[in-house]
C-alpha atoms as a PDB file:
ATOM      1  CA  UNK A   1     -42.583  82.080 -24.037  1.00  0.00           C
ATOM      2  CA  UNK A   2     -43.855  79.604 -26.236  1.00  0.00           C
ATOM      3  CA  UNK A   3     -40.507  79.651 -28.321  1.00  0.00           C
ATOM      4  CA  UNK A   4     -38.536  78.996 -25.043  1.00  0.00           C
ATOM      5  CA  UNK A   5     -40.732  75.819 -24.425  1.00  0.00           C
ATOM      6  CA  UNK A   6     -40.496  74.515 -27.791  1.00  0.00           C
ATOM      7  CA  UNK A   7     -36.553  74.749 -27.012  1.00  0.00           C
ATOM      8  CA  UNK A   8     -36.464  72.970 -23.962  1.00  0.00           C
ATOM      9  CA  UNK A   9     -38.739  69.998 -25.445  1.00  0.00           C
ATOM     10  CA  UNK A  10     -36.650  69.492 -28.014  1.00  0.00           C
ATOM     11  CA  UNK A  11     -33.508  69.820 -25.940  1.00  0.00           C
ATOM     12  CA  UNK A  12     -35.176  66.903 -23.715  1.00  0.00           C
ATOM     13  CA  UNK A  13     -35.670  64.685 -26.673  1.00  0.00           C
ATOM     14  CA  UNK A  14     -32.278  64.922 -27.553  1.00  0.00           C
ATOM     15  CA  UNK A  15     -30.850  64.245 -23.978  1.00  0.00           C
ATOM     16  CA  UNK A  16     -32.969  61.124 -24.017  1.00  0.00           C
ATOM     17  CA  UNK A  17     -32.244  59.945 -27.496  1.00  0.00           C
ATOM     18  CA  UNK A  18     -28.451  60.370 -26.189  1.00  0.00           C
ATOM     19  CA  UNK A  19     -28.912  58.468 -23.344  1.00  0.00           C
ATOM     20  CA  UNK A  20     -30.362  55.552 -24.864  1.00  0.00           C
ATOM     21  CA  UNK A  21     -27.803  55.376 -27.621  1.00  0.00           C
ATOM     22  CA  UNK A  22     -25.287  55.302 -24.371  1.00  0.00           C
ATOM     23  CA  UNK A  23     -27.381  52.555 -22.800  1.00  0.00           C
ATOM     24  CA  UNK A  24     -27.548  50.651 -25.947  1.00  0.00           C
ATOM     25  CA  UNK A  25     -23.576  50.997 -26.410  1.00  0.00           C
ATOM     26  CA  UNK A  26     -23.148  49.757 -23.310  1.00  0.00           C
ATOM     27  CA  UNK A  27     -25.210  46.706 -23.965  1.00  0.00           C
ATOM     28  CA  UNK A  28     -23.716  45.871 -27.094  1.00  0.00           C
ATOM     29  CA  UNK A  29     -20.188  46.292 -25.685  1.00  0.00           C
ATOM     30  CA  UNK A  30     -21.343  43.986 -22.513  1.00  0.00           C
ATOM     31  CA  UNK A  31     -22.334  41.705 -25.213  1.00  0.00           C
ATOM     32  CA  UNK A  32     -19.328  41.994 -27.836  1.00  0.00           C
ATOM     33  CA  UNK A  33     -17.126  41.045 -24.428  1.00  0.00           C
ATOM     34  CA  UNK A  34     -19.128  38.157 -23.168  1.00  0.00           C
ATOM     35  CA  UNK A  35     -16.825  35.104 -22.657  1.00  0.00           C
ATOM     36  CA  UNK A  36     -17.228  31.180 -20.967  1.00  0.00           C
ATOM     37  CA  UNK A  37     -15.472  31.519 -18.042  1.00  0.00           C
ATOM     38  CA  UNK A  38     -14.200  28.842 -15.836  1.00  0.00           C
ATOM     39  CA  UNK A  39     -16.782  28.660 -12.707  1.00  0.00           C
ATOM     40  CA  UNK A  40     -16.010  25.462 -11.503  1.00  0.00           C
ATOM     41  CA  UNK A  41     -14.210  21.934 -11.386  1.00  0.00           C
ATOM     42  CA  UNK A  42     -13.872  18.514 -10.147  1.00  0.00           C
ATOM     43  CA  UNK A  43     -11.069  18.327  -9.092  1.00  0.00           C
ATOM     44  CA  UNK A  44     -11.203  22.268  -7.933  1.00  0.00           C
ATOM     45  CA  UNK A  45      -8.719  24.065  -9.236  1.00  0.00           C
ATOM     46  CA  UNK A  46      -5.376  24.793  -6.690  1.00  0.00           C
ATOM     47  CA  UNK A  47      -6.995  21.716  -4.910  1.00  0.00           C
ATOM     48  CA  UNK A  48      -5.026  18.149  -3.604  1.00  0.00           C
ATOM     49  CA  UNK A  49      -7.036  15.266  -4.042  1.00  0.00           C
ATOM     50  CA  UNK A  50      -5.437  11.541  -2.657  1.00  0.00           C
ATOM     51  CA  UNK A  51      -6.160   9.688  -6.076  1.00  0.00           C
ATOM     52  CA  UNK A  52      -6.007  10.515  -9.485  1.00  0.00           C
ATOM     53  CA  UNK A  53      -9.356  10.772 -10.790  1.00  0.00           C
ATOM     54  CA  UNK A  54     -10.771   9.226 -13.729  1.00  0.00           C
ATOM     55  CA  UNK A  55     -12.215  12.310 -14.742  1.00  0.00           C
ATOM     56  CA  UNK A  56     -11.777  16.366 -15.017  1.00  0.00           C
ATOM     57  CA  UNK A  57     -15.044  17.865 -15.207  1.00  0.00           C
ATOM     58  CA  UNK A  58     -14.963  21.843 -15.766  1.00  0.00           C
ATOM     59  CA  UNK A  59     -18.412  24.247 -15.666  1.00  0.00           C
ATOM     60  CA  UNK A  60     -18.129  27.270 -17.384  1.00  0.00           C
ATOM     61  CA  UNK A  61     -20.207  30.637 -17.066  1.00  0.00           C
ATOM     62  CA  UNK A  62     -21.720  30.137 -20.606  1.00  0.00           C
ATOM     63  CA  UNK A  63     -22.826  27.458 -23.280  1.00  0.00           C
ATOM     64  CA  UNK A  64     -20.061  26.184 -25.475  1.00  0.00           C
ATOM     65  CA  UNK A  65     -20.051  25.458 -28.871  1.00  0.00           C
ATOM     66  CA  UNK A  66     -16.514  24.001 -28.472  1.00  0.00           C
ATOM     67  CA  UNK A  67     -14.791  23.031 -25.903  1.00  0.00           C
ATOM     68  CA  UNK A  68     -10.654  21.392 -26.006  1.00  0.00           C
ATOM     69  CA  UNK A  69      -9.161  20.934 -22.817  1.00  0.00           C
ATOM     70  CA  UNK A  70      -5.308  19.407 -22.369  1.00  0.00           C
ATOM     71  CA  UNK A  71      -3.782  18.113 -18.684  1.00  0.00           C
ATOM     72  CA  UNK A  72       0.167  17.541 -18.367  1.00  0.00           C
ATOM     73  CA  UNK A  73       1.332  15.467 -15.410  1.00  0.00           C
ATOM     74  CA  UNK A  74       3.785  16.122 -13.201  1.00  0.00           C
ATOM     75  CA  UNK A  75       6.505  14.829 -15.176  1.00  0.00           C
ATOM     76  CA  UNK A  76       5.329  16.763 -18.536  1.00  0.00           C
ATOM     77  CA  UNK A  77       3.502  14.342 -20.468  1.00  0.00           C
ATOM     78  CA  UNK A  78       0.358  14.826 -21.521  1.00  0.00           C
ATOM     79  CA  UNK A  79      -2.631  12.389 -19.488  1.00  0.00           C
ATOM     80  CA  UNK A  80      -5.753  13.187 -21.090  1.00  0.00           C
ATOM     81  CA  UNK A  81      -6.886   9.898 -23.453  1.00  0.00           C
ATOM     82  CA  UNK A  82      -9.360  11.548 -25.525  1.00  0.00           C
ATOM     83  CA  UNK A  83     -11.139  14.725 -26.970  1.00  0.00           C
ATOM     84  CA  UNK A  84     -12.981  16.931 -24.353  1.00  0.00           C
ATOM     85  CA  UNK A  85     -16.320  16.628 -24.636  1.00  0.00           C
ATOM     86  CA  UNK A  86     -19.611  19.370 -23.872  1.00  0.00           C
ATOM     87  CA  UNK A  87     -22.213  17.972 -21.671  1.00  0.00           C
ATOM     88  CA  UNK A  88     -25.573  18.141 -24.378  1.00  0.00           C
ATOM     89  CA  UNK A  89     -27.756  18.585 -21.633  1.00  0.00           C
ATOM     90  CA  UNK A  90     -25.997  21.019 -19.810  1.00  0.00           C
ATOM     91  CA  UNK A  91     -24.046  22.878 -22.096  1.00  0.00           C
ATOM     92  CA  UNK A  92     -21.938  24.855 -19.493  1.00  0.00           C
ATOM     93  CA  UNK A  93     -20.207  21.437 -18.669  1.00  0.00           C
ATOM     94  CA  UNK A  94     -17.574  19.906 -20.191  1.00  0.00           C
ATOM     95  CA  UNK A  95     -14.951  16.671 -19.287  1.00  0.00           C
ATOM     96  CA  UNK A  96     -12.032  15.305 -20.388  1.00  0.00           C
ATOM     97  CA  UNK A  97     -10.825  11.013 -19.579  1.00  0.00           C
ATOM     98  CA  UNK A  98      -7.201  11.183 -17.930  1.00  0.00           C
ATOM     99  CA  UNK A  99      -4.576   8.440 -17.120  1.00  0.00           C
ATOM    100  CA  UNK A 100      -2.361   8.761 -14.095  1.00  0.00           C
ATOM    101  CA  UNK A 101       1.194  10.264 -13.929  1.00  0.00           C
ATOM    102  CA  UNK A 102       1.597   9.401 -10.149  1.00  0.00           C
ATOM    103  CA  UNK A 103       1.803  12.390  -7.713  1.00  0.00           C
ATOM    104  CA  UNK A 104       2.378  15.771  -8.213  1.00  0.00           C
ATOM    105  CA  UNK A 105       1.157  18.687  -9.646  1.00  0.00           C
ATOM    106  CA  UNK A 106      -1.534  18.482 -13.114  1.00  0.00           C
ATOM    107  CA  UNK A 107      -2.148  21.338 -14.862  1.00  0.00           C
ATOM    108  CA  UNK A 108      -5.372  21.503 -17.271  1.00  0.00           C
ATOM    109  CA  UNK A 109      -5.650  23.916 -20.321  1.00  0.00           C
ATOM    110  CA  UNK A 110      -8.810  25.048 -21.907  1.00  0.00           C
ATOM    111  CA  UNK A 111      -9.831  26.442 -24.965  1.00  0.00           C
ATOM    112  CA  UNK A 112     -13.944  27.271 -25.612  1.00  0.00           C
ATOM    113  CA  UNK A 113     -16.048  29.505 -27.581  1.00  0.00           C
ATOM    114  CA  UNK A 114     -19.112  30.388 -26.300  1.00  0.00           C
ATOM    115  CA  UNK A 115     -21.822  29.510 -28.045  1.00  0.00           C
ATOM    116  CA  UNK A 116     -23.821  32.990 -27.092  1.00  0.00           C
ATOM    117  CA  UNK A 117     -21.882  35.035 -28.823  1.00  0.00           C
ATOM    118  CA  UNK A 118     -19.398  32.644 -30.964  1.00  0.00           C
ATOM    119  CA  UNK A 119     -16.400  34.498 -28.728  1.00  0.00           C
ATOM    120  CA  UNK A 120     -13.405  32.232 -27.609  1.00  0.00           C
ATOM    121  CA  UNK A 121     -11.878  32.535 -24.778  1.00  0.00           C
ATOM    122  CA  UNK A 122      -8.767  30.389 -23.070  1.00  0.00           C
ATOM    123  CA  UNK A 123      -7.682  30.061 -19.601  1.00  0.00           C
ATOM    124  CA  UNK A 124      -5.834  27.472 -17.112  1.00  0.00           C
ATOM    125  CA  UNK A 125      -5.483  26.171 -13.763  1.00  0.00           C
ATOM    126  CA  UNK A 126      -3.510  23.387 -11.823  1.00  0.00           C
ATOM    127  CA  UNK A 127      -4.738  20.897  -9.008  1.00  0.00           C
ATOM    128  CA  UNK A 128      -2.145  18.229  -7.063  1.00  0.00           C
ATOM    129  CA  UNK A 129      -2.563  14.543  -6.439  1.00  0.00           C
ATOM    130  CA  UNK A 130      -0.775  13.242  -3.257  1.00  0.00           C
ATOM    131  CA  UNK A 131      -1.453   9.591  -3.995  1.00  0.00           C
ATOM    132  CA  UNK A 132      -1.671   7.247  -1.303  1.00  0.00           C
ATOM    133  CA  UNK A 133       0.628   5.853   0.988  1.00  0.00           C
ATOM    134  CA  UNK A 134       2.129   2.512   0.152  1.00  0.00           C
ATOM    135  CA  UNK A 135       1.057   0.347   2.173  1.00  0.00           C
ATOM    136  CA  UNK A 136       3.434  -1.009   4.767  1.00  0.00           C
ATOM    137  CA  UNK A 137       4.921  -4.141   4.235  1.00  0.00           C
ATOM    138  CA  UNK A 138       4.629  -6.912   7.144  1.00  0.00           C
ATOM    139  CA  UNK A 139       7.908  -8.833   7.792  1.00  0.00           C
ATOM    140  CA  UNK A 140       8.250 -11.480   6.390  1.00  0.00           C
ATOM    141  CA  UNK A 141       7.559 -14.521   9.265  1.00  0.00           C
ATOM    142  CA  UNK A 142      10.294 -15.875  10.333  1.00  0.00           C
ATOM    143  CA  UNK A 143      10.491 -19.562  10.282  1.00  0.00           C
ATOM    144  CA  UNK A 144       9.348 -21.197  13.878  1.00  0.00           C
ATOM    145  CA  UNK A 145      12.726 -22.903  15.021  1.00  0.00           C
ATOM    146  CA  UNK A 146      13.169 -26.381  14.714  1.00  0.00           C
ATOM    147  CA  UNK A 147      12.348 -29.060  17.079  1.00  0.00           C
ATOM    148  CA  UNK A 148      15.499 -30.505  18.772  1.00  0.00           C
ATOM    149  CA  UNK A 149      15.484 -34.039  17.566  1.00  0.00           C
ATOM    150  CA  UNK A 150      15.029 -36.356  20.522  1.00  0.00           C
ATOM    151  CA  UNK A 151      18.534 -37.635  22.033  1.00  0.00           C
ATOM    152  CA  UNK A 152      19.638 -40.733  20.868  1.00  0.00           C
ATOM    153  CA  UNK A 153      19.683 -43.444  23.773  1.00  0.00           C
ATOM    154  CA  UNK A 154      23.151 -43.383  25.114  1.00  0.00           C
ATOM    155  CA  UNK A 155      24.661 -46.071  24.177  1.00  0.00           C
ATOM    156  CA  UNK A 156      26.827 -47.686  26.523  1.00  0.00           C
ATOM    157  CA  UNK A 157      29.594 -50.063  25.053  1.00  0.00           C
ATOM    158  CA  UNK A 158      31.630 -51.602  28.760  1.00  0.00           C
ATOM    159  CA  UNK A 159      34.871 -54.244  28.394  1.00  0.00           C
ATOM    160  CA  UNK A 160      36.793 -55.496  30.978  1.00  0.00           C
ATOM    161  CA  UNK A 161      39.219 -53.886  33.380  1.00  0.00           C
ATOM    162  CA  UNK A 162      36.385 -50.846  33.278  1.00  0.00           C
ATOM    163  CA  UNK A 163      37.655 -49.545  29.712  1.00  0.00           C
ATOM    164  CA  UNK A 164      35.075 -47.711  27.964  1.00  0.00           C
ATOM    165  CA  UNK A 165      34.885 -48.172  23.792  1.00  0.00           C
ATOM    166  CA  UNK A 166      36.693 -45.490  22.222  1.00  0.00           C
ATOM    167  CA  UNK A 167      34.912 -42.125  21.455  1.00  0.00           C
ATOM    168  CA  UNK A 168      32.904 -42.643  24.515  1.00  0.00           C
ATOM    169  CA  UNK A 169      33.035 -39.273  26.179  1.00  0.00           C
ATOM    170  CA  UNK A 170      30.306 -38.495  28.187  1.00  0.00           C
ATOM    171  CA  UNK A 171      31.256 -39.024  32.191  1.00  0.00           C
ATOM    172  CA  UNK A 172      28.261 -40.259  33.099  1.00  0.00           C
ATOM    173  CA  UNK A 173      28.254 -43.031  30.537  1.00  0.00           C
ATOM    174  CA  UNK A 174      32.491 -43.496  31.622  1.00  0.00           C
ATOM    175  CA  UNK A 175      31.194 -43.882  35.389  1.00  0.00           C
ATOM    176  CA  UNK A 176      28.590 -46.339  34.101  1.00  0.00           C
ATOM    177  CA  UNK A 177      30.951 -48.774  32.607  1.00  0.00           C
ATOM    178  CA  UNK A 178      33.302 -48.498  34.806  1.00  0.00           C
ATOM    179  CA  UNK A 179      31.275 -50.061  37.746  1.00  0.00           C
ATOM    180  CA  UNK A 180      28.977 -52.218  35.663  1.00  0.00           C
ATOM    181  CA  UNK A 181      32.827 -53.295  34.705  1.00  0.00           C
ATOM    182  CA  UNK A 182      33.955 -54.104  38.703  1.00  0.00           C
ATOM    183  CA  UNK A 183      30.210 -55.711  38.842  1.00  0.00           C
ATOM    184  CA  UNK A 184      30.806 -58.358  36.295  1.00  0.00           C
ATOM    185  CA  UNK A 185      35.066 -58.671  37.516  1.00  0.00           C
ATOM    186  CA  UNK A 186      34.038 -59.947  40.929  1.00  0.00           C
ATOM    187  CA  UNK A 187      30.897 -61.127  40.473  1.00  0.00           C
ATOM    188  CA  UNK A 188      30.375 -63.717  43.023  1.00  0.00           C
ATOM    189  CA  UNK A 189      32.838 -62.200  44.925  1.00  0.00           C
ATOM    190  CA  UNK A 190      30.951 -58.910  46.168  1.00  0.00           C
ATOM    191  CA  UNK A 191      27.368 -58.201  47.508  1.00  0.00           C
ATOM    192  CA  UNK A 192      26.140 -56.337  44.769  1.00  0.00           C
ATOM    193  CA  UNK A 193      23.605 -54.652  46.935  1.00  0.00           C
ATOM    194  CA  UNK A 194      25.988 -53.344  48.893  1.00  0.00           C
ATOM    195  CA  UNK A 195      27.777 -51.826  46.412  1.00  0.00           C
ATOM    196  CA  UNK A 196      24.900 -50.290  44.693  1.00  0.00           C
ATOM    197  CA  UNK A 197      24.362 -48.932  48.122  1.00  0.00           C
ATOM    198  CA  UNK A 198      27.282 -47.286  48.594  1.00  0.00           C
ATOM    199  CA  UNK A 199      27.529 -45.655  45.603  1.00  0.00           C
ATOM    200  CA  UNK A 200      24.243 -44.385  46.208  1.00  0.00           C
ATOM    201  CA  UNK A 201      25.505 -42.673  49.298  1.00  0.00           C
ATOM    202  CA  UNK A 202      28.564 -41.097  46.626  1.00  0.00           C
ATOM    203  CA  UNK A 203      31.288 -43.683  48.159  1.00  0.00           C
ATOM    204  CA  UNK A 204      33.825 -44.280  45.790  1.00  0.00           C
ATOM    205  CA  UNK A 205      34.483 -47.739  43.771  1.00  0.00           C
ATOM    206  CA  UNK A 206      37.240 -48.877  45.693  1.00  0.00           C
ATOM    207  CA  UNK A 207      35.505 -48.225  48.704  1.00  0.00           C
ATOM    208  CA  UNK A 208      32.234 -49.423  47.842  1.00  0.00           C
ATOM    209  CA  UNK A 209      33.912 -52.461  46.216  1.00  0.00           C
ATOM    210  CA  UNK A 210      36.042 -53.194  49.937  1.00  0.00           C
ATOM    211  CA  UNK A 211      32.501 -52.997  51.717  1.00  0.00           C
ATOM    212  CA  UNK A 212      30.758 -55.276  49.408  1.00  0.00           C
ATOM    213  CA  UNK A 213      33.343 -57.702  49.224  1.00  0.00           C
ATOM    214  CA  UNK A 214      33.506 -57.652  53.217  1.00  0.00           C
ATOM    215  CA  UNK A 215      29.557 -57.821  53.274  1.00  0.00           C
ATOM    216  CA  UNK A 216      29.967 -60.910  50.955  1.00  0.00           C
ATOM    217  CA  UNK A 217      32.246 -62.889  53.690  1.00  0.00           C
ATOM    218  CA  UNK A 218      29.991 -61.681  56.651  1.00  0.00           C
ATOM    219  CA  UNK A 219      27.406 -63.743  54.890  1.00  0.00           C
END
C-alpha cells in the first residue's frame, strides 16, 4: 500500500512538471511571435477624407525600435517628404510628412520592429482623398450698356421755293422748311396766324396758305 502511494506521488509530480513545461512553451512561443501591429491611423485606413492631410499618423500594438513608413499617390509617385519618425513619448506612435498628389487613392507601407522583442513585422493599407470641389466660377459681369448719346438738335437748313438742304431726310424737319419756306415767300401777304392755325387743325399748305391769304384781305 505504501509502494502504490509512493507511485502515484511521483506520477503527480511528473504530470505537473509536464504541464508547466507546456505552459512555459506556450509562453515563450506567445512571446517568440509577438509583433507591432497596425491598431490605428489618421487618416483610418480604407477611409476618404476631403483634403490631403499634412500628416499620416499610425499607432501600433507595441513599442518600436524602428519604424519606415512609404505613401504612393494616386498617380504612383511617392508623397512622403521625410523619414518616419517614433513618437518618444509614446512609443506605439509613429508619423510620416506627405505632399499632395491630388485625389485618389494613397496607399502607405510600413516596416517596424518591435522593440519588445526586436521582431519585425511589415504590413499596408490604403485611404482616398476626394479633394474639394472647385469652386464655381461667377460670370464674368457683363458690361452695363452704354448710354445713348443725347440727339443732336435737328438742324434745320430752309431756302426758298420750300427746298430743304440736301441730306435732309427726316419728314418732320422736310414739313418744317417747307412752311417756314411759304411763311417767309408771302410774308406780308398772308395772316400768319391763320396759317399756323390751320395747320394746327392738319389743313394742308395750300389750303392753309388760301385761308390766310383771304384772312389777310378781310383785314
Amino acid at each position: 500500500m505504501m509502494k502504490s502511494n509512493t507511485s502515484m506521488a511521483h506520477g503527480l509530480r511528473l504530470a505537473s512538471a509536464a504541464g508547466m513545461t507546456v505552459v512555459l512553451a506556450l509562453s515563450s512561443a506567445s512571446i517568440a511571435f509577438a509583433h507591432a501591429n497596425y491598431a490605428s491611423s489618421t487618416p483610418v485606413l480604407n477611409a476618404t477624407v476631403s483634403a490631403m492631410p499634412a500628416t499620416l499618423a499610425v499607432t501600433f500594438s507595441e513599442e518600436l525600435s524602428s519604424i519606415q513608413i512609404n505613401v504612393t499617390g494616386p498617380h504612383g509617385s511617392e508623397v512622403t517628404t521625410g523619414k518616419a519618425i517614433i513618437d518618444l513619448a509614446h512609443r506605439t506612435n509613429a508619423s510620416v510628412s506627405l505632399t499632395d498628389d491630388g485625389p485618389g487613392v494613397y496607399t502607405a507601407i510600413w516596416h517596424n520592429v518591435s522593440s519588445d522583442d526586436g521582431d519585425p513585422n511589415d504590413g499596408s493599407f490604403v485611404f482616398t482623398v476626394a479633394g474639394t470641389a472647385p469652386a464655381a466660377v461667377a460670370p464674368a459681369a457683363q458690361p452695363a450698356p452704354a448710354a445713348a448719346a443725347p440727339s443732336a438738335p435737328v438742324l434745320v437748313a430752309c431756302i426758298e421755293n420750300g427746298q430743304v438742304t440736301p441730306g435732309m431726310s427726316d419728314v418732320r424737319v422736310n414739313t418744317y422748311c417747307k412752311r417756314q419756306a411759304i411763311r417767309d415767300k408771302y410774308k406780308g401777304q398772308i395772316d400768319e396766324n391763320t396759317f399756323n392755325f390751320e395747320l394746327s387743325e392738319g389743313v394742308g399748305l395750300e389750303t392753309a396758305l388760301a385761308k390766310a391769304m383771304e384772312a389777310l384781305k378781310g383785314h
